[in-house]
Protein backbone atom coordinates (compact mmCIF):
# COMPACT_ATOMS: atom_id res chain seq x y z
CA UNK A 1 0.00 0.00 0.00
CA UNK A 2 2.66 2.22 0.68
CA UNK A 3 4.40 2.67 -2.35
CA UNK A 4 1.07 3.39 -3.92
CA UNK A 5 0.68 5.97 -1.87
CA UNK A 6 4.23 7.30 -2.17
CA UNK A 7 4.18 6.99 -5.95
CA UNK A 8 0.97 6.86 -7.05
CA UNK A 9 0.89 10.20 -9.23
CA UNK A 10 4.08 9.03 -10.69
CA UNK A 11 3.37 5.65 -11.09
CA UNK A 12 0.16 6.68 -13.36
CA UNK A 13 1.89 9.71 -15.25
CA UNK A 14 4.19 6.84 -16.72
CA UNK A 15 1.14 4.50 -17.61
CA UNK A 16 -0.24 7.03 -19.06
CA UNK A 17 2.96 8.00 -21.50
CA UNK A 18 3.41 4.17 -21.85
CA UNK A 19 -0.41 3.86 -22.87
CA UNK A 20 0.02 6.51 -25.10
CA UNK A 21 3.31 5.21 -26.91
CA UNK A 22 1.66 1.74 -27.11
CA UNK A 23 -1.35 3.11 -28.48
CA UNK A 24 1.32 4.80 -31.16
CA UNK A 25 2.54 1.61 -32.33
CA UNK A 26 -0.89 -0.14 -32.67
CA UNK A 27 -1.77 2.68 -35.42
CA UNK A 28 1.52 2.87 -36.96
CA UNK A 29 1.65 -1.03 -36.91
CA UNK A 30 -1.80 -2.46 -37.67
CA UNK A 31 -2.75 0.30 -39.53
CA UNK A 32 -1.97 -2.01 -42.26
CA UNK A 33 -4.65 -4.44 -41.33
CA UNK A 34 -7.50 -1.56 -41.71
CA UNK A 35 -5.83 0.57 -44.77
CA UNK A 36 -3.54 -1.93 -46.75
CA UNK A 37 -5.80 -3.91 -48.61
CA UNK A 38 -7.32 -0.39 -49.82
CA UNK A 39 -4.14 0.78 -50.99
CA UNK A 40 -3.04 -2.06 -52.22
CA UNK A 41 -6.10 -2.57 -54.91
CA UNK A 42 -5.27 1.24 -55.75
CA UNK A 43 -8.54 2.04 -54.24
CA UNK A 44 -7.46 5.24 -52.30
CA UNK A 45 -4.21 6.49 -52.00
CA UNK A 46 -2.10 6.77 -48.97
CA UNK A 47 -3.27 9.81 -47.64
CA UNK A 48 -7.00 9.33 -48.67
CA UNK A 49 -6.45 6.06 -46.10
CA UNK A 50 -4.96 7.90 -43.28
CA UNK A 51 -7.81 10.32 -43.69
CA UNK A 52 -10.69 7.31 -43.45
CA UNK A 53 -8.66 5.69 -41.17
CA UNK A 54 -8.10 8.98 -38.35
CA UNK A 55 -11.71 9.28 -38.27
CA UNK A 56 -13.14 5.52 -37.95
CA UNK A 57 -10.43 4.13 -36.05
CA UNK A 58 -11.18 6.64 -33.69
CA UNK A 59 -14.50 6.23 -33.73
CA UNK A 60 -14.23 2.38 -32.96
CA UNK A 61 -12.00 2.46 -30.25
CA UNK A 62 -14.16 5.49 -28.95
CA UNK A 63 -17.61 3.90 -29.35
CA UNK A 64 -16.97 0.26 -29.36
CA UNK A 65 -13.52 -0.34 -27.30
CA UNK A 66 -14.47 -1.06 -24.09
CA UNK A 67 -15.80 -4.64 -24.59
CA UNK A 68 -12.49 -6.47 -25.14
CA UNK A 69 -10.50 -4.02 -22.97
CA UNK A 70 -12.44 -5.06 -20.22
CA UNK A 71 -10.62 -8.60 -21.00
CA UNK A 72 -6.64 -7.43 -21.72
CA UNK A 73 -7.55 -5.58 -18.23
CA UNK A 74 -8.89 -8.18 -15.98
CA UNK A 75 -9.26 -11.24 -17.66
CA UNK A 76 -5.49 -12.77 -18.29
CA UNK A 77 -4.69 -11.97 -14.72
CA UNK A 78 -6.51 -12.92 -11.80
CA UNK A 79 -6.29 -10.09 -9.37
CA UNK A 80 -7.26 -11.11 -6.08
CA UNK A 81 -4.35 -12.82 -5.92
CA UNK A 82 -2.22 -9.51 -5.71
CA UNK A 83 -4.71 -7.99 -3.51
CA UNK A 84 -2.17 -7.67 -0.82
CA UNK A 85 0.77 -6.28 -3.18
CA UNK A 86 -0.94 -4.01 -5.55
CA UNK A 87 2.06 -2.24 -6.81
CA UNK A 88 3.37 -5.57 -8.37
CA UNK A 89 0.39 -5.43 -10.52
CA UNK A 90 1.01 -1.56 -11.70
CA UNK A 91 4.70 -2.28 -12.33
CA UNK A 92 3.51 -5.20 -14.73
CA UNK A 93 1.13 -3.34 -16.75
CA UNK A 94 3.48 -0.96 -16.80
CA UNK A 95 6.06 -2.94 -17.90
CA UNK A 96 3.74 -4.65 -20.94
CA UNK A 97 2.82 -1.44 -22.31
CA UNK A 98 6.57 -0.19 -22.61
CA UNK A 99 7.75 -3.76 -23.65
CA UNK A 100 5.25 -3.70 -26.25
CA UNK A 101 4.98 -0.72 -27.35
CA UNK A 102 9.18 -0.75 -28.05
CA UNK A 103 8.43 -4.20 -29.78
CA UNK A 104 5.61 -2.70 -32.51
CA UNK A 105 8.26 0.49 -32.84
CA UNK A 106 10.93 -2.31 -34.09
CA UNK A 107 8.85 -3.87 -36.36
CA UNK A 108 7.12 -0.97 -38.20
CA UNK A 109 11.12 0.27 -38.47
CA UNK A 110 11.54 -2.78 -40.15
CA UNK A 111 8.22 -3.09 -42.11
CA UNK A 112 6.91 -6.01 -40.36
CA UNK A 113 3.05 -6.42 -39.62
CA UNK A 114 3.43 -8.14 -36.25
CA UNK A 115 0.43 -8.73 -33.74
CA UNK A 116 -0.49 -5.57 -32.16
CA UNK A 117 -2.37 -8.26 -29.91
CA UNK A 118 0.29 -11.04 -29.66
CA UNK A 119 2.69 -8.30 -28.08
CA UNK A 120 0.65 -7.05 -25.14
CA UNK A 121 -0.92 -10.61 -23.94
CA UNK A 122 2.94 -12.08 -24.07
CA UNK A 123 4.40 -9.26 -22.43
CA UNK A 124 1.23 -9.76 -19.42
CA UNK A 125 1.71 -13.28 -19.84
CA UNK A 126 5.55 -13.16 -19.25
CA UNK A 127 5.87 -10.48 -16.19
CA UNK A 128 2.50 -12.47 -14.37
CA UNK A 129 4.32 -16.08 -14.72
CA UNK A 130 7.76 -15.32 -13.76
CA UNK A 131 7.60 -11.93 -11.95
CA UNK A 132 4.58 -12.72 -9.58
CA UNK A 133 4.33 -16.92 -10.06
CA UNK A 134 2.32 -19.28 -12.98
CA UNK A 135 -0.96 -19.32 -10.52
CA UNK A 136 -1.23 -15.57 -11.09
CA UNK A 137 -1.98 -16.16 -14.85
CA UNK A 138 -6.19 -16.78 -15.95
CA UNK A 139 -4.81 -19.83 -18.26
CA UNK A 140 -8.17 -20.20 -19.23
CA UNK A 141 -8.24 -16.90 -20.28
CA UNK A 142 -5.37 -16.76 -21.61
CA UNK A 143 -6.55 -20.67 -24.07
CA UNK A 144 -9.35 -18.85 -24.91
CA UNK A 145 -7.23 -16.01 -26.67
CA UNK A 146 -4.93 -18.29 -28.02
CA UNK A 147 -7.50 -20.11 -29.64
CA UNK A 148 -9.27 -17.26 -30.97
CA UNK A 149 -5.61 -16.23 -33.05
CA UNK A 150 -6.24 -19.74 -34.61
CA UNK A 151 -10.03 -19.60 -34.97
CA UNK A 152 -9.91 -16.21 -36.31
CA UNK A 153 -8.26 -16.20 -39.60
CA UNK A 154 -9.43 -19.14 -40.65
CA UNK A 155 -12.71 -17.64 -40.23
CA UNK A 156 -11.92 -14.73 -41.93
CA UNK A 157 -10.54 -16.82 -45.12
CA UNK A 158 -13.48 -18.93 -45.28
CA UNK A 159 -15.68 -15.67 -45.41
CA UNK A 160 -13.70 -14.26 -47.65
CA UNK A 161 -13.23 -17.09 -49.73
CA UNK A 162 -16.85 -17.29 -50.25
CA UNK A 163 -17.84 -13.56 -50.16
CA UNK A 164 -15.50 -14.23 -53.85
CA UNK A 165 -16.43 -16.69 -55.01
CA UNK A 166 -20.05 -15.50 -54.96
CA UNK A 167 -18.84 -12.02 -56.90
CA UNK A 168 -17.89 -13.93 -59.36
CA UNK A 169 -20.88 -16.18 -59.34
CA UNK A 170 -23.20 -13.11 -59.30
CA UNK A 171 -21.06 -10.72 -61.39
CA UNK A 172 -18.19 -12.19 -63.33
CA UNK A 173 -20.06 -15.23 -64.04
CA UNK A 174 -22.79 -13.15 -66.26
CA UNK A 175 -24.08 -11.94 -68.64
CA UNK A 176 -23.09 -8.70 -68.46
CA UNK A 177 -21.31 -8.44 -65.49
CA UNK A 178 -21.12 -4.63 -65.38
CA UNK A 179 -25.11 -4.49 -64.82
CA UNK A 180 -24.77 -7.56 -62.25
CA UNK A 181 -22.12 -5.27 -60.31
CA UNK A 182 -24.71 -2.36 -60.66
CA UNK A 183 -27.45 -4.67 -58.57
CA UNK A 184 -25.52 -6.75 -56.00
CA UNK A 185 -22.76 -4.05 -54.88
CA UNK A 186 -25.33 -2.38 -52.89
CA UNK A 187 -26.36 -5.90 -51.21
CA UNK A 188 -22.57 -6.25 -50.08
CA UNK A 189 -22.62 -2.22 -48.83
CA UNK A 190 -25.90 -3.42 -46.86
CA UNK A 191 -24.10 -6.35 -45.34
CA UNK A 192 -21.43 -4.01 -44.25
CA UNK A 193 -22.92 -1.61 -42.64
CA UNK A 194 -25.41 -3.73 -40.39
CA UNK A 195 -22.94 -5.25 -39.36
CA UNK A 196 -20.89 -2.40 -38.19
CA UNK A 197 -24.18 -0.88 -37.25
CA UNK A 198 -25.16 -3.62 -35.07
CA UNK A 199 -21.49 -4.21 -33.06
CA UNK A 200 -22.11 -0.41 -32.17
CA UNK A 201 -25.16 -0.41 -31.06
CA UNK A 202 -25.06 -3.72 -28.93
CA UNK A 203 -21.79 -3.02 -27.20
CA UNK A 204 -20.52 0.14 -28.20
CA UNK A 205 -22.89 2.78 -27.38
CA UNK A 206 -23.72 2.27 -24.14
CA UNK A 207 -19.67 3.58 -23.55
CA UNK A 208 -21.52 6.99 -24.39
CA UNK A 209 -24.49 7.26 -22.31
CA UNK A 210 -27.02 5.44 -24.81
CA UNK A 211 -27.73 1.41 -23.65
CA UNK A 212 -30.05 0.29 -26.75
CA UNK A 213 -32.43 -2.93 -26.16
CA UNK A 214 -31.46 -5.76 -28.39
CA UNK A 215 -34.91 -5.18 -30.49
CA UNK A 216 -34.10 -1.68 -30.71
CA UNK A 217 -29.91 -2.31 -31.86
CA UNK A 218 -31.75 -4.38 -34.81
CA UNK A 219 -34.12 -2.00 -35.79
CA UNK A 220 -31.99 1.17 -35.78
CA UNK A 221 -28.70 -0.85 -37.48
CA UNK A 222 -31.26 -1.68 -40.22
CA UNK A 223 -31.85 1.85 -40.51
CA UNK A 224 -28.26 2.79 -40.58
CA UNK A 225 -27.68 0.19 -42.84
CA UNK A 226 -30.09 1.45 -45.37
CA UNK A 227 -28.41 5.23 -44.95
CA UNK A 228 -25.03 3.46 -45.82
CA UNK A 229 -26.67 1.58 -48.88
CA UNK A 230 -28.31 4.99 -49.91
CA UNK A 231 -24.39 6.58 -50.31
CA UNK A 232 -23.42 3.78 -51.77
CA UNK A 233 -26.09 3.53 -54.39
CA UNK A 234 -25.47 7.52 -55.08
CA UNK A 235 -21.92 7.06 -55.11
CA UNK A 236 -22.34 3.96 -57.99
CA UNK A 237 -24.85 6.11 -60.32
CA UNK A 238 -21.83 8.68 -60.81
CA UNK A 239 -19.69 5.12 -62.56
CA UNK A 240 -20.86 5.27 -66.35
CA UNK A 241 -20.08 2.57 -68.58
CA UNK A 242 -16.76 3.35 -70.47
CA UNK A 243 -16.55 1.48 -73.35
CA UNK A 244 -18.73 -1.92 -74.04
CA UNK A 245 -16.39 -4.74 -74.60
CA UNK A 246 -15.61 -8.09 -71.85
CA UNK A 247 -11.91 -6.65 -71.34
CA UNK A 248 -13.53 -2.64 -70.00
CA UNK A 249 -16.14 -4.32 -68.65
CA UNK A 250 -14.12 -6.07 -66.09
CA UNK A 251 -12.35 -2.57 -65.92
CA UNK A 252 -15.72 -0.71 -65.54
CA UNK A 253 -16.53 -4.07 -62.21
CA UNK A 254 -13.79 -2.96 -60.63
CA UNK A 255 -14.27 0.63 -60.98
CA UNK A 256 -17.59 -0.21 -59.17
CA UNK A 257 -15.89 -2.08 -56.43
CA UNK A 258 -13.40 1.21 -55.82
CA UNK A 259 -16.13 1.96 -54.67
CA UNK A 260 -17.48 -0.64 -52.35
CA UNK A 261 -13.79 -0.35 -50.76
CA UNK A 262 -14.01 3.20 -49.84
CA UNK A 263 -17.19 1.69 -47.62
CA UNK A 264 -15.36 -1.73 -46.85
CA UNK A 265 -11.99 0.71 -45.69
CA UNK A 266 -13.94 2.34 -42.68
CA UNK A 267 -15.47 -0.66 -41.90
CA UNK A 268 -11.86 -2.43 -41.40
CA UNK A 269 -10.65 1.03 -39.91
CA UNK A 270 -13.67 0.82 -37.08
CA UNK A 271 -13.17 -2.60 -36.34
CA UNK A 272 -9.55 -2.14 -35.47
CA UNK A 273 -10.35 0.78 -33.46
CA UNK A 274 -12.73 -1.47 -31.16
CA UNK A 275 -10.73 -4.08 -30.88
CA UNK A 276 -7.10 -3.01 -31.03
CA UNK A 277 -7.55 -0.15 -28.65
CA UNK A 278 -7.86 -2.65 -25.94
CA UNK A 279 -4.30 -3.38 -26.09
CA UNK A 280 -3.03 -0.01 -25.36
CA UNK A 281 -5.73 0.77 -22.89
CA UNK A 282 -6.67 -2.46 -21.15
CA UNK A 283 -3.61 -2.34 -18.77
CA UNK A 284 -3.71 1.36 -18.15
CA UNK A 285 -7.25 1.16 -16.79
CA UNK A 286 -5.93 -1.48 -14.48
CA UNK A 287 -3.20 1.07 -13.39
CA UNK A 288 -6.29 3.62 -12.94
CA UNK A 289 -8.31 1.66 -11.48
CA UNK A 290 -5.64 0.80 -8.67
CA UNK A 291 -3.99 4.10 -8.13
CA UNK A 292 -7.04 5.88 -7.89
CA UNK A 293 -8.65 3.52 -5.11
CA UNK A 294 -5.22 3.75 -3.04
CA UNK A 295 -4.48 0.44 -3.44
CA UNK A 296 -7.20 -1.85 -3.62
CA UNK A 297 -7.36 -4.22 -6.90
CA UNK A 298 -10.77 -4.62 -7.83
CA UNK A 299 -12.26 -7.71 -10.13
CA UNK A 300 -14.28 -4.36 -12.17
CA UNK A 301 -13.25 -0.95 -13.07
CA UNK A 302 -15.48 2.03 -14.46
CA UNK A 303 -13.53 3.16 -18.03
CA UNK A 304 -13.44 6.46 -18.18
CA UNK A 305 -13.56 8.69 -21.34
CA UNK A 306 -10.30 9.48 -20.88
CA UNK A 307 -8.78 6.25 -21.80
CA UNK A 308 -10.67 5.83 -24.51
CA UNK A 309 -9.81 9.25 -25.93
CA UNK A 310 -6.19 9.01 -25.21
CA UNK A 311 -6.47 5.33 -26.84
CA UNK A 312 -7.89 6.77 -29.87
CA UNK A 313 -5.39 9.98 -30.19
CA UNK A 314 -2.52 7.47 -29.71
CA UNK A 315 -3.45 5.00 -32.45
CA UNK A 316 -4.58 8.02 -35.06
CA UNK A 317 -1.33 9.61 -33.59
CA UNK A 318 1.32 6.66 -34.96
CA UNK A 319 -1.02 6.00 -38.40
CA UNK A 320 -0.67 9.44 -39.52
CA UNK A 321 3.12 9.40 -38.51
CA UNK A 322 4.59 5.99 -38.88
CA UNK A 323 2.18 4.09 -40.43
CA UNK A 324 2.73 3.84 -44.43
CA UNK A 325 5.66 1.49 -43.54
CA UNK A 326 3.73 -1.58 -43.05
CA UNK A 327 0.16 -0.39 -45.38
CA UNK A 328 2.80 -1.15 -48.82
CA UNK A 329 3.58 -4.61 -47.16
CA UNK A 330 0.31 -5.73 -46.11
CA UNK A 331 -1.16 -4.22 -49.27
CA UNK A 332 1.01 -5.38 -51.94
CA UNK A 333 3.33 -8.77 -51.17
CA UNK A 334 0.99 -11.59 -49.95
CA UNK A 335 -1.04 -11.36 -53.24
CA UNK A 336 -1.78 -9.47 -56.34
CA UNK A 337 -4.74 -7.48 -55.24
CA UNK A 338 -7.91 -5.88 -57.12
CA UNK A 339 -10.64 -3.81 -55.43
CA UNK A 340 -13.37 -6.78 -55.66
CA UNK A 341 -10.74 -9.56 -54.00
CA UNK A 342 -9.58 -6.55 -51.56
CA UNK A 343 -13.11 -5.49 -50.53
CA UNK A 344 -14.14 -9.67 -49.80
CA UNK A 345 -10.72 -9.92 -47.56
CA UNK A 346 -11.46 -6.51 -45.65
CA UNK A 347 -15.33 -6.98 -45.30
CA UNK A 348 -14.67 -10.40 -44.12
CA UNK A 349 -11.96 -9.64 -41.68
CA UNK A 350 -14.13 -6.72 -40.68
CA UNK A 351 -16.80 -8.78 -39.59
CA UNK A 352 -14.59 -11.43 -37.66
CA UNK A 353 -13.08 -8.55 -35.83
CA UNK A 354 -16.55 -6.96 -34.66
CA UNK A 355 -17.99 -10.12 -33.82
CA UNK A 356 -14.72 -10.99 -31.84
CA UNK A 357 -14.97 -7.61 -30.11
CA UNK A 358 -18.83 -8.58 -29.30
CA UNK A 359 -17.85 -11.32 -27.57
CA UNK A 360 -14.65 -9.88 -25.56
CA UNK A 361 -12.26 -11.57 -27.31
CA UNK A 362 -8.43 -9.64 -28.35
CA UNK A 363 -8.22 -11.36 -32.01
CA UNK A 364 -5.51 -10.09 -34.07
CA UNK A 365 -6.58 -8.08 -36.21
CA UNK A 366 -3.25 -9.01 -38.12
CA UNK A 367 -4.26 -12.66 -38.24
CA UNK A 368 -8.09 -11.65 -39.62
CA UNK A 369 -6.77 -9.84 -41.97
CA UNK A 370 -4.13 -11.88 -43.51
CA UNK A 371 -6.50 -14.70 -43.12
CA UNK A 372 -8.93 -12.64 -45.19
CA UNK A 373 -6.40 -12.38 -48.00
CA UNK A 374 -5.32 -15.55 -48.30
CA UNK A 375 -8.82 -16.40 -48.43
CA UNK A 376 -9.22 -14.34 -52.08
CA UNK A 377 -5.93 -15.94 -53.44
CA UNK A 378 -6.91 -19.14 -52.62
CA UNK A 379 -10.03 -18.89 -54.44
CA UNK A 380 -7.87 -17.63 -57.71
CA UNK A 381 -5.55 -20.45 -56.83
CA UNK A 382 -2.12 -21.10 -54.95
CA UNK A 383 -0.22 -19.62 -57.95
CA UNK A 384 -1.19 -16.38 -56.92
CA UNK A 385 0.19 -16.38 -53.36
CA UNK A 386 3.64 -15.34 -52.34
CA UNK A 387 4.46 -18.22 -50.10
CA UNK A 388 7.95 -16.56 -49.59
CA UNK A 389 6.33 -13.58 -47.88
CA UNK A 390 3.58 -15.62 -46.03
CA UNK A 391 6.25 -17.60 -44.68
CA UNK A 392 7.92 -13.91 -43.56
CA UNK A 393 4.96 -12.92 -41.73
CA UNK A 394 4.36 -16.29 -39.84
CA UNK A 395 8.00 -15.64 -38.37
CA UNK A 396 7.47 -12.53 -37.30
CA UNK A 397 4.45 -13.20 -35.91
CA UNK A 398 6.25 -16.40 -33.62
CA UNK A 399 8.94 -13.83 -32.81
CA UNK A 400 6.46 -11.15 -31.37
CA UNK A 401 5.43 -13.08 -28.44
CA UNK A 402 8.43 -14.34 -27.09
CA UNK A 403 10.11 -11.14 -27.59
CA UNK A 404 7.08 -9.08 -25.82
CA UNK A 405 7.21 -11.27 -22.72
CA UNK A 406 11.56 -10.73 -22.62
CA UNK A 407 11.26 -7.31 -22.38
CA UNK A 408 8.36 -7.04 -20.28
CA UNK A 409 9.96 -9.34 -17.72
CA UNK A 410 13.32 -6.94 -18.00
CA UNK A 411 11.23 -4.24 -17.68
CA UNK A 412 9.16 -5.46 -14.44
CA UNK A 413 11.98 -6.53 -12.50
CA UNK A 414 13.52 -2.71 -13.50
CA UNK A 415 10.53 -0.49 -12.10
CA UNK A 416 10.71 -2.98 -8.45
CA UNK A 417 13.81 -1.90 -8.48
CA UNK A 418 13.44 1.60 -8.66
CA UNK A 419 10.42 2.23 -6.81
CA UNK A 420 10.57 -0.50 -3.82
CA UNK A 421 13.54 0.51 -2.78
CA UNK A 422 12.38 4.06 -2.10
């Protein structure tokens, strides 16, 4: 209790810049996942992305963040187990934050779209088993997470596989594919947006003040839905048919499905928002929570605006700044990308990532997303994957939690130094 007390103020001031610089490397990192599959089917450009991406990234982790940070908070740790040694419990979500947060920094340096996710469970994993002991760890918890990183993109590739394979059914497969495209791109923008619509109202909203009955989240998401469809619809009457022939026609399809992805981007770009925020966040309300109740670790903590805010600054912060690093990667090397193969992978991931964040679960948004886009290439066949990168990104993503839990175990051991011994 004492050093609490002593250090409380100072204790929080360097969550806070740790929250902050973690929340900076989620947006400069996984920006990639939410923008680079729009950039990469030449969609929108770069800065067009970082535009879509400031406003609905923010907007998700505002709106719809505090579901799954309620898990990275108090859900991989039990607490009751520290209730006698409290500070142990600030200096390791202290230490995951900075661990992590120095970990995403590396890898956007270097390009590489690690797990935003895999970084800041590993580093709470690592300081809880060997700074405080293995009982102090929620292994359930902690399965159900893991399972989720393996459950998750091969959700998001079969969605995506099929959400394909049924444009090309629908569309490709026609007639005249460029009328086809005309009628079912405003189904897909309806699918989109109810379910954006609906993780927002179910879960999100009530963050703000409004808690919607289930009857009344389905009823106004349809409504929202149909305002979506409405922009979309206006947005498609402006695409005229260049020139009639099967080779512009699959131009002119595409053209349509620029479209689509400017409605599929900020999809991608809320979902991220809701879920990712949780990992920059989700410790520093447990740091909150503790140093503003003088000690006392409790199983639930109110979230205050101000995380959220400060979560959404920091990740719109490091995507405006450091982000176009990883976007190229993400968006061009795994496969040969066109906006109706890059709109099935983002919608697809989109809707794994929501639904995850429904349910509390801290899915990479990383793994949805390249599960989502090997989804599309598999449906145009293994020819048009590059294994060699694939096989890249797997490594990097079995580096990321080993190296999150080293530092964060350095970095635990560091602040007990400093701050127990007065």
């Amino acid at each position: 209790m004492g050093v609490i007390e002593e250090y409380g103020t100072i204790l929080l001031a360097l969550a806070i810049i740790f929250g902050f610089f973690m929340a900076w490397g989620v947006g400069a990192n996984d920006v990639a996942n939410a923008m680079g599959t729009s950039v990469g089917a030449k969609a929108i450009t770069i800065k067009q992305a970082i535009i879509i991406a400031m406003i609905f990234e923010f907007a998700g982790a505002y709106l719809a963040g505090g579901e799954v940070t309620s898990t990275i908070r108090k859900g991989i740790i039990d607490p009751e187990l520290l209730g006698d040694q409290p500070e142990l419990l600030v200096y390791g979500m202290m230490s995951a934050l900075l661990a992590a947060g120095i970990w995403l920094f590396i890898a956007t340096t270097y390009g590489w779209p690690v797990s935003t996710t895999h970084s800041i469970v590993g580093a709470i994993v690592g300081f809880a088993a060997v700074g405080i002991s293995v009982g102090a760890v929620n292994w359930g918890k902690v399965g159900e997470i893991v399972s989720s990183w393996v459950i998750s993109p091969v959700l998001a590739g079969t969605m995506s596989f099929l959400l394909y394979m049924s444009v090309r059914k629908f569309i490709y497969d026609t007639a005249d594919p460029f009328k086809s495209a005309k009628r079912a791109v405003p189904v897909y923008i309806f699918m989109m947006g109810y379910v954006i619509s609906m993780v927002t109202m179910v879960k999100g909203l009530k963050h703000v003040g409004l808690d919607l009955s289930f009857e009344q989240s389905l009823m106004y998401s349809f409504g929202a839905a149909g305002f979506v469809t409405l922009l979309g619809v206006i947005a498609l009457t402006r695409i005229k048919r260049v020139i009639e022939s099967s080779h512009y026609d699959l131009i002119n399809v595409e053209r349509i499905f620029g479209v689509l992805m400017v409605f599929t981007a900020c999809a991608m770009a809320f979902a991220h928002g809701s879920n990712d925020v949780a990992n920059a966040i989700g410790p520093l309300a447990a740091v909150n929570s503790i140093v503003s109740s003088g000690g006392i670790v409790a199983q639930k903590a109110q979230m205050p605006h101000w995380l959220l805010l400060l979560g959404g600054g920091g990740i719109v912060a490091g995507l405006a700044l450091y982000g176009y690093r990883v976007m190229r990667t993400i968006g061009t090397h795994i496969t040969e990308l066109t906006p109706s193969s890059g709109f099935a992978a983002e919608l697809a991931a989109a809707s794994t990532v929501v639904v995850a964040s429904a349910y509390s679960l801290p899915v990479s948004t990383t793994h949805t997303l390249v599960g989502g886009v090997l989804g599309v290439g598999l449906a145009r066949g293994m020819a048009a994957l590059n294994l060699r990168m694939i096989g890249t990104i797997f490594v990097s993503w079995m580096v990321t939690l080993p190296a999150g839990a080293f530092l964060s175990i350095i970095f635990f051991f560091l602040f007990k130094f400093i701050f127990s011994t007065g």
